[in-house]
Protein backbone atom coordinates (compact mmCIF):
# COMPACT_ATOMS: atom_id res chain seq x y z
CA UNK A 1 99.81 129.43 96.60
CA UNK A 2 98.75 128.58 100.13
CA UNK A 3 96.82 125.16 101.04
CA UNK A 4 95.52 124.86 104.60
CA UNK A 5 95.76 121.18 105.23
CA UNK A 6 97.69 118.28 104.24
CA UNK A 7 95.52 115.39 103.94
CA UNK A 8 94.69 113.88 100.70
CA UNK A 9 93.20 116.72 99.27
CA UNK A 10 95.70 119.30 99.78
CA UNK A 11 99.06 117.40 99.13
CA UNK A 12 97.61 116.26 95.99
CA UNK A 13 96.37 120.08 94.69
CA UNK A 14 100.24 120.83 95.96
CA UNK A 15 101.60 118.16 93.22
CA UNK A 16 99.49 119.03 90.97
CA UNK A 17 100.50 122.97 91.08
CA UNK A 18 103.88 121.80 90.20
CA UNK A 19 102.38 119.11 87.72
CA UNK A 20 100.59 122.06 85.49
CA UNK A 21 103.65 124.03 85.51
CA UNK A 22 103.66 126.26 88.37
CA UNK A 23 107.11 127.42 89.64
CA UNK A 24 106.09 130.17 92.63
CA UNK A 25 106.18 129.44 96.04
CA UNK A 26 104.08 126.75 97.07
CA UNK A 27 102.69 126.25 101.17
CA UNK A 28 101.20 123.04 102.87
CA UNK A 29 99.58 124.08 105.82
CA UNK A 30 98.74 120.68 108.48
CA UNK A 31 98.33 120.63 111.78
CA UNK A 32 99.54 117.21 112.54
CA UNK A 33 102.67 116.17 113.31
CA UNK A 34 103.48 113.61 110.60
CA UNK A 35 103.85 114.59 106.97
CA UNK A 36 100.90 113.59 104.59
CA UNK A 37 99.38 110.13 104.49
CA UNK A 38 96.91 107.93 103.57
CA UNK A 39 93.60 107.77 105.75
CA UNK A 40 91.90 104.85 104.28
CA UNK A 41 94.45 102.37 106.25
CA UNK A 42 93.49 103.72 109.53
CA UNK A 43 90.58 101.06 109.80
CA UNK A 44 91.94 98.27 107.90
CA UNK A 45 95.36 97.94 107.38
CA UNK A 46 96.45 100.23 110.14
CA UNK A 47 95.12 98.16 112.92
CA UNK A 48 95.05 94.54 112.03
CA UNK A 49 98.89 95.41 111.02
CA UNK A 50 100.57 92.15 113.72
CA UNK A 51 103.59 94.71 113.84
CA UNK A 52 104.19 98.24 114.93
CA UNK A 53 101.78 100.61 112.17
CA UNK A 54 103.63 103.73 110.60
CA UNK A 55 101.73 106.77 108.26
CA UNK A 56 101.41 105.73 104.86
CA UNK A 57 102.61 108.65 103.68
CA UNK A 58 101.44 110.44 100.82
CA UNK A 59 104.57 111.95 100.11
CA UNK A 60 107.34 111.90 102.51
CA UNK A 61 110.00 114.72 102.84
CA UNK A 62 112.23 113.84 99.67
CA UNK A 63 109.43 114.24 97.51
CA UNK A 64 108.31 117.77 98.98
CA UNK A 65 111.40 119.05 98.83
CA UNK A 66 112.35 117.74 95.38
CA UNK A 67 108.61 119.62 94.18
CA UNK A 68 109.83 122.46 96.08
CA UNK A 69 106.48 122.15 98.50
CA UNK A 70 106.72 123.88 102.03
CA UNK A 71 105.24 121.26 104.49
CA UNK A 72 104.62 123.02 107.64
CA UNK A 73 103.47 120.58 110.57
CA UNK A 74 102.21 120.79 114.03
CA UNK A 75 100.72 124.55 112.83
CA UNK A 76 97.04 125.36 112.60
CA UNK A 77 95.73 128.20 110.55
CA UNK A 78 93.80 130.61 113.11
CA UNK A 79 92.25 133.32 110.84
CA UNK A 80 92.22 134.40 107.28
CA UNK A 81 92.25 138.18 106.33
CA UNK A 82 90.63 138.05 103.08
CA UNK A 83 91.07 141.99 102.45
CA UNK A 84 95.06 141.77 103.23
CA UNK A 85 94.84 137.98 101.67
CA UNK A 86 97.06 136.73 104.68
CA UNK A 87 96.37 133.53 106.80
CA UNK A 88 97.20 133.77 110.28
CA UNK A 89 98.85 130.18 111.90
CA UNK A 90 99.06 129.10 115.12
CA UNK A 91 102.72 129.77 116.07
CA UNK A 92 102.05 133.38 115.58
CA UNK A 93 103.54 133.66 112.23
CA UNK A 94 101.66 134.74 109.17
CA UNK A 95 101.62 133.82 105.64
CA UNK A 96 100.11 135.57 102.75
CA UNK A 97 98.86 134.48 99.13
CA UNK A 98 97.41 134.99 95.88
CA UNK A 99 95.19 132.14 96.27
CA UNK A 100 94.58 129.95 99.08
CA UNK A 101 92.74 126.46 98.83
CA UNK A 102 90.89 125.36 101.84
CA UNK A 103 91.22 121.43 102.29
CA UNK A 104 90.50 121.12 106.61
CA UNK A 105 88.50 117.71 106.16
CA UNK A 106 86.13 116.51 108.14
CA UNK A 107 85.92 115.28 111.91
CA UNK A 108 84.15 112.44 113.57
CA UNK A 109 80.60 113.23 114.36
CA UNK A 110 80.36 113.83 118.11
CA UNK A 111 77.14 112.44 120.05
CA UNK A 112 76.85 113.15 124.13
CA UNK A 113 75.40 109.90 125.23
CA UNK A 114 73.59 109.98 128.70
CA UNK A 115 75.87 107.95 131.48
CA UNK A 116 79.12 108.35 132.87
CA UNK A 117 81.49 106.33 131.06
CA UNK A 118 82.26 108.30 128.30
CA UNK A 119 85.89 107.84 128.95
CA UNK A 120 85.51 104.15 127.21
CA UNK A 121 84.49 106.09 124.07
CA UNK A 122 86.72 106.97 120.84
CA UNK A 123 86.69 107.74 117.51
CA UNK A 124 89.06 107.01 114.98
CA UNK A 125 90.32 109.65 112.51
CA UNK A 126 94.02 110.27 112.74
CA UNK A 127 96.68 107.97 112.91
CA UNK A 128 96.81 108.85 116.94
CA UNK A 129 93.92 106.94 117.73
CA UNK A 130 95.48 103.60 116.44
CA UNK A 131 97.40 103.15 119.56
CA UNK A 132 94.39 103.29 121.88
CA UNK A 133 92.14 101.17 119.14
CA UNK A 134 94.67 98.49 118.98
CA UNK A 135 95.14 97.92 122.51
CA UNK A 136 91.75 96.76 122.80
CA UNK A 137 91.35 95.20 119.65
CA UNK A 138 92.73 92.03 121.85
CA UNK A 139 91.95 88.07 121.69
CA UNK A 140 88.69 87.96 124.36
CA UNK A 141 88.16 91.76 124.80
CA UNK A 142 84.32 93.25 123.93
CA UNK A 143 84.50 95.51 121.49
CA UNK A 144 80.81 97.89 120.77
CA UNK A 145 81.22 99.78 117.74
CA UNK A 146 77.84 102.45 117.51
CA UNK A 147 77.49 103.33 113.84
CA UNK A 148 76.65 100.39 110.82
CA UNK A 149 78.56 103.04 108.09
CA UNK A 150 81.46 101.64 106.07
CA UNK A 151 84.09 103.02 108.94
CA UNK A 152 81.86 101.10 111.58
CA UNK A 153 81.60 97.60 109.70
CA UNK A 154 85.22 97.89 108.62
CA UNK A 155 86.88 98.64 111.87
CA UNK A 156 84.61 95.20 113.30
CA UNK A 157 86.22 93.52 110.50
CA UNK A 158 89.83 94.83 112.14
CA UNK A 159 88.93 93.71 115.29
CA UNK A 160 87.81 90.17 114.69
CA UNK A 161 90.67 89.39 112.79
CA UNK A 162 92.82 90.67 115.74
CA UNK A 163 90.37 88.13 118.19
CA UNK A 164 88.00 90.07 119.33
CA UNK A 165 84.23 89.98 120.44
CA UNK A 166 82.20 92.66 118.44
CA UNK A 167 79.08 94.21 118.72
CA UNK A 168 77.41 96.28 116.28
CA UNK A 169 74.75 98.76 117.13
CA UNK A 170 73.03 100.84 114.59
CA UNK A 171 69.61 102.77 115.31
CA UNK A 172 68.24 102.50 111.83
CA UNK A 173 66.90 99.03 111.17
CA UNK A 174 69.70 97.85 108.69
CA UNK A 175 73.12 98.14 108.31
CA UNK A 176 74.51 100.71 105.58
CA UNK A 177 71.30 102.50 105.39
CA UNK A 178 72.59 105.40 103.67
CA UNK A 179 75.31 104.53 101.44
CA UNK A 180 74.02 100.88 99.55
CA UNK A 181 70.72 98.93 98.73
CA UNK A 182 69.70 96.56 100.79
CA UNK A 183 70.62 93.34 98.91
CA UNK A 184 73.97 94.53 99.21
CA UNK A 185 74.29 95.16 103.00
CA UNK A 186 72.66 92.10 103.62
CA UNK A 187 75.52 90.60 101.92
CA UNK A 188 77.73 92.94 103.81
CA UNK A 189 76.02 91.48 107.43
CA UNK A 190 75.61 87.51 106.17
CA UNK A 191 79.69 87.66 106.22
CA UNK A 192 80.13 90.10 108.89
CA UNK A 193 77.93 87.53 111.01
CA UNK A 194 80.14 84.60 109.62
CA UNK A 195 82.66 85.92 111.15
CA UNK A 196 81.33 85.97 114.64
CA UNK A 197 80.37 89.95 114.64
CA UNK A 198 76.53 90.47 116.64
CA UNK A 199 73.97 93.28 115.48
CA UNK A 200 71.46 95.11 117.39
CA UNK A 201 69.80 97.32 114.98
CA UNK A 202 66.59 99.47 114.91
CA UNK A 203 67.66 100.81 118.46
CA UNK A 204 68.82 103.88 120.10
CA UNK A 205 71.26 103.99 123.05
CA UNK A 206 69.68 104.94 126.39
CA UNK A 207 73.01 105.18 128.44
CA UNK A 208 76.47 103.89 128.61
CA UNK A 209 77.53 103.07 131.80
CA UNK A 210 80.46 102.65 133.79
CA UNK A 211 81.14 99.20 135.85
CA UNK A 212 84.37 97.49 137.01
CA UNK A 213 86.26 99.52 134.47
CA UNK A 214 83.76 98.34 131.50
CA UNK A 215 81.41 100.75 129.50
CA UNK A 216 77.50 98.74 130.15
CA UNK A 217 75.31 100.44 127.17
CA UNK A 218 72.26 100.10 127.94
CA UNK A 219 70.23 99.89 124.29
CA UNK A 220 66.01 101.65 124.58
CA UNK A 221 65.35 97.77 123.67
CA UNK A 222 66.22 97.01 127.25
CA UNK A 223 69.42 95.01 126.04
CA UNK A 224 72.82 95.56 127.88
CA UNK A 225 76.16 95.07 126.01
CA UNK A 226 79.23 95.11 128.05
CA UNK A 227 82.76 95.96 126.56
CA UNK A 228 85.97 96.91 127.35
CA UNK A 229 85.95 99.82 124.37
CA UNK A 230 82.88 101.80 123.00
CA UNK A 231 84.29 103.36 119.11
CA UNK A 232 81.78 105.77 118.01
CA UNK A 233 81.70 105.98 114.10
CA UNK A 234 78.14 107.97 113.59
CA UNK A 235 79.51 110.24 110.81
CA UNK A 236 81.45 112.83 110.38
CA UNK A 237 81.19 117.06 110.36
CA UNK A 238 83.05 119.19 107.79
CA UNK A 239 85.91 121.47 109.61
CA UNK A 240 84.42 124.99 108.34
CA UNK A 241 85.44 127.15 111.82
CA UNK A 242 88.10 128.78 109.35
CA UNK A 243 86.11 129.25 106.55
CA UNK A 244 83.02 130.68 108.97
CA UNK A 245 84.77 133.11 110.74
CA UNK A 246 86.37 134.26 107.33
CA UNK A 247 83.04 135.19 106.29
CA UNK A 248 82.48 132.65 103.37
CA UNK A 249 79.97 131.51 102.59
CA UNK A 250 78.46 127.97 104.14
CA UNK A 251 76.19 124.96 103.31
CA UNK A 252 76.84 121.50 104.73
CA UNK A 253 80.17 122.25 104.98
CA UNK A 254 82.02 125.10 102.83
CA UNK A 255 80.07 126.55 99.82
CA UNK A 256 81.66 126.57 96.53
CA UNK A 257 81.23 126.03 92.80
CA UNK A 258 81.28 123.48 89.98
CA UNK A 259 84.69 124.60 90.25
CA UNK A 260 85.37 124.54 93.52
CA UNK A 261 85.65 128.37 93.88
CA UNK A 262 84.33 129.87 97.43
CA UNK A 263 82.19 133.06 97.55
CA UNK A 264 85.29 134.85 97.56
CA UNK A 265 86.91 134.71 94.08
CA UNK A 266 91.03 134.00 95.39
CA UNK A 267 89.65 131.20 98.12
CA UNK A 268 89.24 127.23 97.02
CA UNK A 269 88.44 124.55 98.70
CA UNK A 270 88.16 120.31 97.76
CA UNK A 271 87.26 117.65 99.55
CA UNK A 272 85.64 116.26 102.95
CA UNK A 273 85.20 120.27 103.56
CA UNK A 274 83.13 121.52 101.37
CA UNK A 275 79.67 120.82 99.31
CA UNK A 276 79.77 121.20 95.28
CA UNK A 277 77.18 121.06 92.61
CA UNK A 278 77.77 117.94 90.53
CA UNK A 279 76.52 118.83 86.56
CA UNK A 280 75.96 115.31 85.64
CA UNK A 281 72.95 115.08 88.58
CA UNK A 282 71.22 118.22 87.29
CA UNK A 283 74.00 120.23 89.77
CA UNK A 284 72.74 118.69 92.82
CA UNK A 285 74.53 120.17 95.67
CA UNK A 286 76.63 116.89 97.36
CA UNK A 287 79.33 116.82 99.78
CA UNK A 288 81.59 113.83 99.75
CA UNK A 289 83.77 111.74 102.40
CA UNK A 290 85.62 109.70 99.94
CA UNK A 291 89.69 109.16 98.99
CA UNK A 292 88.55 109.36 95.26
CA UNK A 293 86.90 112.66 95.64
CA UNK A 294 89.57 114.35 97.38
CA UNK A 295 92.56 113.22 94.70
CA UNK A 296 89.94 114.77 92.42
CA UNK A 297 89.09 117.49 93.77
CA UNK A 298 92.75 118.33 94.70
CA UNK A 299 93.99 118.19 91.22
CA UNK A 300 91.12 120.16 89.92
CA UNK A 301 91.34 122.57 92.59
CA UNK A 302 95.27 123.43 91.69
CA UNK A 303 93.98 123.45 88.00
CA UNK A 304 91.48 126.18 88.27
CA UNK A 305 94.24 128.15 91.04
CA UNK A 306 95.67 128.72 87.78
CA UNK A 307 92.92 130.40 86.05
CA UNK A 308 91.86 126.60 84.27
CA UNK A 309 88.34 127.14 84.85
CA UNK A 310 87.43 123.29 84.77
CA UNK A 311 84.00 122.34 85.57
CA UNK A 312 83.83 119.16 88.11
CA UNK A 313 83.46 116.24 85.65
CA UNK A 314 83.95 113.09 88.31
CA UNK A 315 81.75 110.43 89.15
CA UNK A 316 81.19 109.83 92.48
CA UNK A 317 83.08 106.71 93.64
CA UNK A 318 83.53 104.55 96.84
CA UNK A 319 85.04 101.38 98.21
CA UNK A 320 85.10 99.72 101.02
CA UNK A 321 86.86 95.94 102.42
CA UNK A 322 85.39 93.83 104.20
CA UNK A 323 87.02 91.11 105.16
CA UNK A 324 88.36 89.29 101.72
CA UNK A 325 85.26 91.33 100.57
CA UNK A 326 85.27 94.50 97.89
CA UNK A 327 82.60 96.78 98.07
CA UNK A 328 82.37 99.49 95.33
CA UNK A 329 79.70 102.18 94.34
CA UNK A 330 79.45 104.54 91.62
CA UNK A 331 77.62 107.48 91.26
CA UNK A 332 74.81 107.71 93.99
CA UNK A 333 72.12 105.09 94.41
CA UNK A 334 69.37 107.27 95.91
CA UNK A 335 69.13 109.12 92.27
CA UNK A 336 67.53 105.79 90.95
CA UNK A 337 64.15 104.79 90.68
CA UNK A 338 64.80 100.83 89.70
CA UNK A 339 67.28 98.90 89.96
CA UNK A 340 67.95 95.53 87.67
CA UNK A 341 70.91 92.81 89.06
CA UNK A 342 73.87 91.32 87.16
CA UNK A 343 75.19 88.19 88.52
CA UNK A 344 78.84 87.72 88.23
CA UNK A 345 79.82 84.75 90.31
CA UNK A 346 78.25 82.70 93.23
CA UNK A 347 79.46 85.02 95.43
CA UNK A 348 79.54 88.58 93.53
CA UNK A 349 77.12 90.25 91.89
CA UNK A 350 76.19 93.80 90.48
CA UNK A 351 73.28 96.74 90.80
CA UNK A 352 72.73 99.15 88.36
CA UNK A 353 69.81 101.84 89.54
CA UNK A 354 68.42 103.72 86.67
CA UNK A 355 66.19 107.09 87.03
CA UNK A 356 62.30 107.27 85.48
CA UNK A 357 63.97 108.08 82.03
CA UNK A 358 65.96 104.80 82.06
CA UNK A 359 69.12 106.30 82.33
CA UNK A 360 72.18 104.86 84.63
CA UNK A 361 72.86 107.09 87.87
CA UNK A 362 74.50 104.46 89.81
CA UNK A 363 75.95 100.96 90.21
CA UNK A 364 76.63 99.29 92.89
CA UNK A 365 78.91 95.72 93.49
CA UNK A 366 80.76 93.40 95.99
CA UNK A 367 82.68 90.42 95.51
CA UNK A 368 85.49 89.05 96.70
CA UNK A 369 88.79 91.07 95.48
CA UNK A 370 88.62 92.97 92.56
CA UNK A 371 85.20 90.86 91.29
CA UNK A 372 83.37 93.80 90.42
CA UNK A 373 86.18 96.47 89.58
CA UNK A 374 86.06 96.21 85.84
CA UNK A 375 82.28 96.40 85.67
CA UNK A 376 81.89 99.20 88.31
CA UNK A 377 84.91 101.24 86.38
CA UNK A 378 82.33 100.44 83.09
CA UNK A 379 79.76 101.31 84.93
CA UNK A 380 80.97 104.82 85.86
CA UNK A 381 81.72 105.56 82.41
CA UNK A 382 78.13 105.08 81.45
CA UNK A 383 77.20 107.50 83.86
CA UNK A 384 79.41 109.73 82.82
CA UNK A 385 77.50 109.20 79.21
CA UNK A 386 74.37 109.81 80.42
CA UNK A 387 73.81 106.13 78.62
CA UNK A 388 69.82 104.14 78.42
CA UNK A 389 71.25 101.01 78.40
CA UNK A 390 68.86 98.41 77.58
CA UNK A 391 67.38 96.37 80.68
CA UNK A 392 68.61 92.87 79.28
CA UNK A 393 71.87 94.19 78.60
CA UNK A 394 72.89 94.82 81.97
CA UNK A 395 70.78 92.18 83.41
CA UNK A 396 72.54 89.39 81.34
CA UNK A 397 75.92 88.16 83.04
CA UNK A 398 77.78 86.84 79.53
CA UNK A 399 76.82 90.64 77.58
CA UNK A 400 79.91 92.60 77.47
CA UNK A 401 79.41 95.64 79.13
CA UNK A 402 81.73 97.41 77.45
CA UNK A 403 80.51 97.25 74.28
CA UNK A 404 77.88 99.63 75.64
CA UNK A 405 80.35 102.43 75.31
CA UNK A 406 80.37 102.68 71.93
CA UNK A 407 76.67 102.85 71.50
């Protein structure tokens, strides 16, 4: 069993291969340097971190070599031969298998803005980029972040607590446009604000230029926002290059089945890399950028390596911190047609969104902690149901939610 890369995805499938029994020989392909580790800390934890930040490490080398798991590092895969079923690395070497599970993850989106101070720009996606990030995430230095996604808002939230100045700049006209409703990234901006961060939304970038070692971007609204670092977080692209030139088969990002099987029958692949169809949203095709999704996919991925043939069953499920805020979200919002509101607390509260049939798709909630944890982890088992809760039910903060599972 081969996995190309050794993110989240892939070191969990490896586990799990070993987990359901598997005693063959068992290859982690990465092309970093460090063994696996988390990515979620890179904007939070990583950064604000007062000492010196280290890899969170998924497993470190005790554990791989006590599950008998090859890690090779600093080695990229160059080519697959799907006839010969051999992958081709990077240091010249080749490898073969009987089935091979794609897990290359995603990059950051990469946007060519006019100007000539693109040298102040960077994104933030391995642990590498810390250094650079955390230099300027100073007391007094300007900080722009472009991009109002949850990596945006959460790496302003790292660099106010560190002291500094941040400026937000998002071209649609609200913040988390794509991935909540709107009460809730209003809440999201009201502390954001309280914390000293500035907005310019509902504007595009016209240049960033250079000036006494600053990057000046100059917003289409005519406003200028000088700072001593630019971090673009505008997305992210799925890494298919390998999968491409092997000939599989693509759409937003690699191609494959409710379980995770490519277009060719011994190739997998799970997570940020590829697009599934999810059977509890009438197999709409999705692709995910979430931690959740890739354990999930990795252990379901190893499963059906072994001839499980396991249908994807998962809810979709986020979080995101902000500040001594908890954002969560189950399933996804933009299959509802109404929403109703649960208040928990003065200062968390709930949204379930429910299709034309009255059925729950989605909930959404933020408080402070783990407010809304046992109601969102309810709420995702409802989805999972298919439940038609009633309206007053969910509206109604002292009904017990979970009573509605046995219904």
């Amino acid at each position: 069993m081969v996995i190309v890369g050794a993110g989240e995805a892939g070191a969990r499938a490896a586990f799990a291969l070993r987990e359901q029994g598997y005693d063959g020989p068992v290859a982690l392909i990465g092309d970093e340097e460090h063994l696996p580790y988390e990515r979620p800390p890179l904007s939070k934890e990583a950064l604000a971190f007062e000492g010196v930040p280290i890899p969170k490490t998924i497993a470190d080398a005790a554990r791989l070599n006590a599950a008998d798991i090859k890690c090779i590092t600093r080695t990229t895969a160059r080519g697959i031969d799907t006839a010969a079923k051999v992958v081709h690395l990077s240091d010249g070497k080749s490898i073969g298998y009987d089935k091979l599970l794609l897990a290359t993850g995603a990059m950051p989106r990469c946007v060519a803005f006019p100007g000539e101070a693109e040298h102040h720009c960077v994104t933030l996606r391995r642990f590498e980029d810390i250094a650079r990030l955390r230099k300027h995430f100073q007391p007094g230095a300007a900080i722009a972040i472009i991009g109002g996604g949850f990596i945006g808002l959460e790496l302003a939230a790292s660099a106010v607590k560190r002291g500094a100045r941040v400026t937000v700049i998002e071209v649609q006209q609200r913040i988390l446009g794509r991935g909540v409703p709107e009460e809730i990234a209003r809440a999201v901006e009201s502390r954001h604000r309280a914390a000293g961060v500035e907005f310019a939304c509902g504007t595009r970038i016209a240049a960033i230029e250079d000036r006494d070692n600053q990057a000046v971007v100059r917003l289409a609204s005519g406003q200028r926002i000088t700072a001593d670092l630019v971090v673009v977080g505008v997305g992210a692209v799925p890494c298919t290059a390998l999968a491409e030139a092997a000939g599989l088969e693509l759409s937003n990002g690699v191609a494959v089945d409710s379980m995770l099987r490519t277009s060719d029958a011994s190739i997998f692949a799970a997570g940020d890399c590829c697009s599934f169809p999810l059977p509890i949203y009438d197999n709409r095709r999705v692709r995910l950028e979430a931690w959740r999704n890739a354990q999930d996919h990795g252990a379901l991925a190893a499963r059906n390596m072994l001839g499980a043939n396991e249908e994807i069953s998962s809810i979709p499920w986020f979080w995101s911190d902000q500040y001594e805020l908890t954002l969560q979200v189950a399933g996804l919002i933009d299959q509802g047609h109404s929403t109703i509101r649960r208040e928990l607390s003065v200062d968390a509260f709930l949204q379930f969104h429910l299709d034309e049939t009255g059925r729950l798709v989605a909930a959404c909630g933020i408080g402070p902690g783990n407010a809304v944890a046992r109601d969102i982890r309810i709420a995702e088992m409802l989805i999972a149901k298919r439940a038609r809760p009633r309206l007053a039910d969910l509206s109604a903060s002292d009904f017990k939610l979970k009573s509605l599972l046995a219904a």
